[in-house]
Protein backbone atom coordinates (compact mmCIF):
# COMPACT_ATOMS: atom_id res chain seq x y z
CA UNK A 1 -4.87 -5.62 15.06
CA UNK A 2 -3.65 -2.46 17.02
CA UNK A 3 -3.44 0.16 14.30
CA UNK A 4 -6.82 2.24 13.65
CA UNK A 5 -6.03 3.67 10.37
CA UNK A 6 -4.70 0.21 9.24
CA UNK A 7 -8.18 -0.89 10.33
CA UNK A 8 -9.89 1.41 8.32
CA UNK A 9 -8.24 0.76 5.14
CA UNK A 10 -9.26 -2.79 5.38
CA UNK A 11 -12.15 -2.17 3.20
CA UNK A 12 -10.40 -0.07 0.73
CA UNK A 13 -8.11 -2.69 0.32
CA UNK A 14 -10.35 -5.33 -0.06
CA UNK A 15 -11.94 -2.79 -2.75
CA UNK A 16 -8.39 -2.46 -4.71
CA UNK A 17 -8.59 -6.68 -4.53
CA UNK A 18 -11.62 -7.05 -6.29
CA UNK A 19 -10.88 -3.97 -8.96
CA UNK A 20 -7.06 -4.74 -9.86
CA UNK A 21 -6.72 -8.23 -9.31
CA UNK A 22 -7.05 -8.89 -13.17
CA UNK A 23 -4.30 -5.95 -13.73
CA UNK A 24 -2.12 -8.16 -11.96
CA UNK A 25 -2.34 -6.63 -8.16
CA UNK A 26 -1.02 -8.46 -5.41
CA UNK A 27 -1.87 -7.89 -1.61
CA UNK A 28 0.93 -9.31 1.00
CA UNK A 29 -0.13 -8.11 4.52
CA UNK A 30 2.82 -7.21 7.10
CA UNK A 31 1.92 -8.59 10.27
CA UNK A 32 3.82 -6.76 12.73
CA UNK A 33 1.89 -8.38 15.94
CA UNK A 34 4.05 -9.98 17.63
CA UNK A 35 1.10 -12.28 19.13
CA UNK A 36 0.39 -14.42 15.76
CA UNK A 37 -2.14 -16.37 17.27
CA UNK A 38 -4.24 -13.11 17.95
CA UNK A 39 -3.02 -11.87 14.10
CA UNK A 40 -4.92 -14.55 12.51
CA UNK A 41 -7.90 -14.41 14.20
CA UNK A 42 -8.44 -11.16 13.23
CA UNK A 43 -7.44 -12.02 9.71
CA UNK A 44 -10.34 -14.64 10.43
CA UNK A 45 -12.83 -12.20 11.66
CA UNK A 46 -11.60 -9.38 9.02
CA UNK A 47 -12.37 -11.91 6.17
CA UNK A 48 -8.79 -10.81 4.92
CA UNK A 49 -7.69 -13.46 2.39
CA UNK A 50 -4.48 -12.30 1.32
CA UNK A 51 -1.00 -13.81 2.55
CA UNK A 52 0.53 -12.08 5.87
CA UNK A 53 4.24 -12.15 6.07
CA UNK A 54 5.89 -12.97 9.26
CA UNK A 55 6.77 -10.38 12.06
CA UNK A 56 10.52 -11.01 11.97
CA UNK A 57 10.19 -10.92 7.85
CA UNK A 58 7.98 -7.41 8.67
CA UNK A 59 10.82 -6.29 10.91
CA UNK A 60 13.66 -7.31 8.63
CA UNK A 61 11.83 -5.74 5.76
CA UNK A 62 9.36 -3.40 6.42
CA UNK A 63 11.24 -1.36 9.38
CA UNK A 64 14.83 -1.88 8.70
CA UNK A 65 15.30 -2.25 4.85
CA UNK A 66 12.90 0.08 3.98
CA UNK A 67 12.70 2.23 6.69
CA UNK A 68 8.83 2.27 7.21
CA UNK A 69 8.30 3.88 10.98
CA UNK A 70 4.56 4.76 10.57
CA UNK A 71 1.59 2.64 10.01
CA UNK A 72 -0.56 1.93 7.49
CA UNK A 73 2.29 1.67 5.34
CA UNK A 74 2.17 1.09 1.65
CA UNK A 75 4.61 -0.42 -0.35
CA UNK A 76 3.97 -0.42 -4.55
CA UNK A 77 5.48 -2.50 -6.48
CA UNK A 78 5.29 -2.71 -10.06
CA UNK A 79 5.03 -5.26 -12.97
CA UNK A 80 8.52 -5.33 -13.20
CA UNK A 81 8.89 -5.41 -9.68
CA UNK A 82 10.45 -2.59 -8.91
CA UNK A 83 9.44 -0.05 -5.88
CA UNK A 84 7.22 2.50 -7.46
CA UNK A 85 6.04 4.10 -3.86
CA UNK A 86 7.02 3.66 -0.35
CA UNK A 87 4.33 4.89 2.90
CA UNK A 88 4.95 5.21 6.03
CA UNK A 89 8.04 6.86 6.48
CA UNK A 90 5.91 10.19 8.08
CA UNK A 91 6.17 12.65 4.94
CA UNK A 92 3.72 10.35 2.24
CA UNK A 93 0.60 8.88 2.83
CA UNK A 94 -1.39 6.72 0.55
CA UNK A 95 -5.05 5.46 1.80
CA UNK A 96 -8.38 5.60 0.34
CA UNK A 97 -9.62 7.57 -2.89
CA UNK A 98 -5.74 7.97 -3.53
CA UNK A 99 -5.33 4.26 -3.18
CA UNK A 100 -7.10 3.26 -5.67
CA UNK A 101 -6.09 6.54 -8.30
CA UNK A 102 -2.24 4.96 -7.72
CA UNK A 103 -3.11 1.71 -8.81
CA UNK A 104 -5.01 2.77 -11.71
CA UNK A 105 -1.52 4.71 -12.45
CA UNK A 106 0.83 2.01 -11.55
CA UNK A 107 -0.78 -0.75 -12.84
CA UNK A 108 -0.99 -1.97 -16.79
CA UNK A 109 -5.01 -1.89 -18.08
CA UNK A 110 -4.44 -5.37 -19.95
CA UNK A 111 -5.20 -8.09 -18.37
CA UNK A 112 -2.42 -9.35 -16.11
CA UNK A 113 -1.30 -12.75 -17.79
């Protein structure tokens, strides 16, 4: 709700969504507001359908265990699930165009079963 290049990746993700959701991608949002309330009515307003973890499970997670200090953050993880790329952390950035050329990388082209 606060962060302006989270904002503006909204679309873009809503883009990966609809072109890897077959290939077996997943979208959790990290909610980091502390005001929840005013979190999911812009999740509302946003049309964002994905889930939103919690922001104690963002804190615990996001900023501690993987030591994310800069938003938008992405975190890839693959078919096995295991961390393929980490954002956020000041020295890798992963938005837009390059988005969507990761995914094509990371993810398998069968369909995800």
């Amino acid at each position: 709700t606060w962060c302006g290049p989270c904002l503006k990746e909204v679309p873009v993700l809503r883009k990966a969504a609809e072109l890897y959701r077959k290939r077996g991608l997943e979208i959790l949002g990290m909610n980091s507001d502390q005001k929840v309330e005013k979190a999911r009515k812009f999740l509302e307003k946003s049309q964002i359908s994905w889930p939103q973890s919690n922001p104690e499970s963002t804190k615990q997670i996001v900023d501690r265990e993987l030591g994310v200090k800069w938003y938008p953050a992405i975190i890839l993880i693959d078919p096995q699930r295991r961390i393929v790329f980490i954002s956020g952390n000041g020295s890798k950035v992963l938005n837009g165009k390059k988005l969507l050329e990761k995914l094509d990388e990371a993810l398998p082209t069968a369909p995800h079963p």
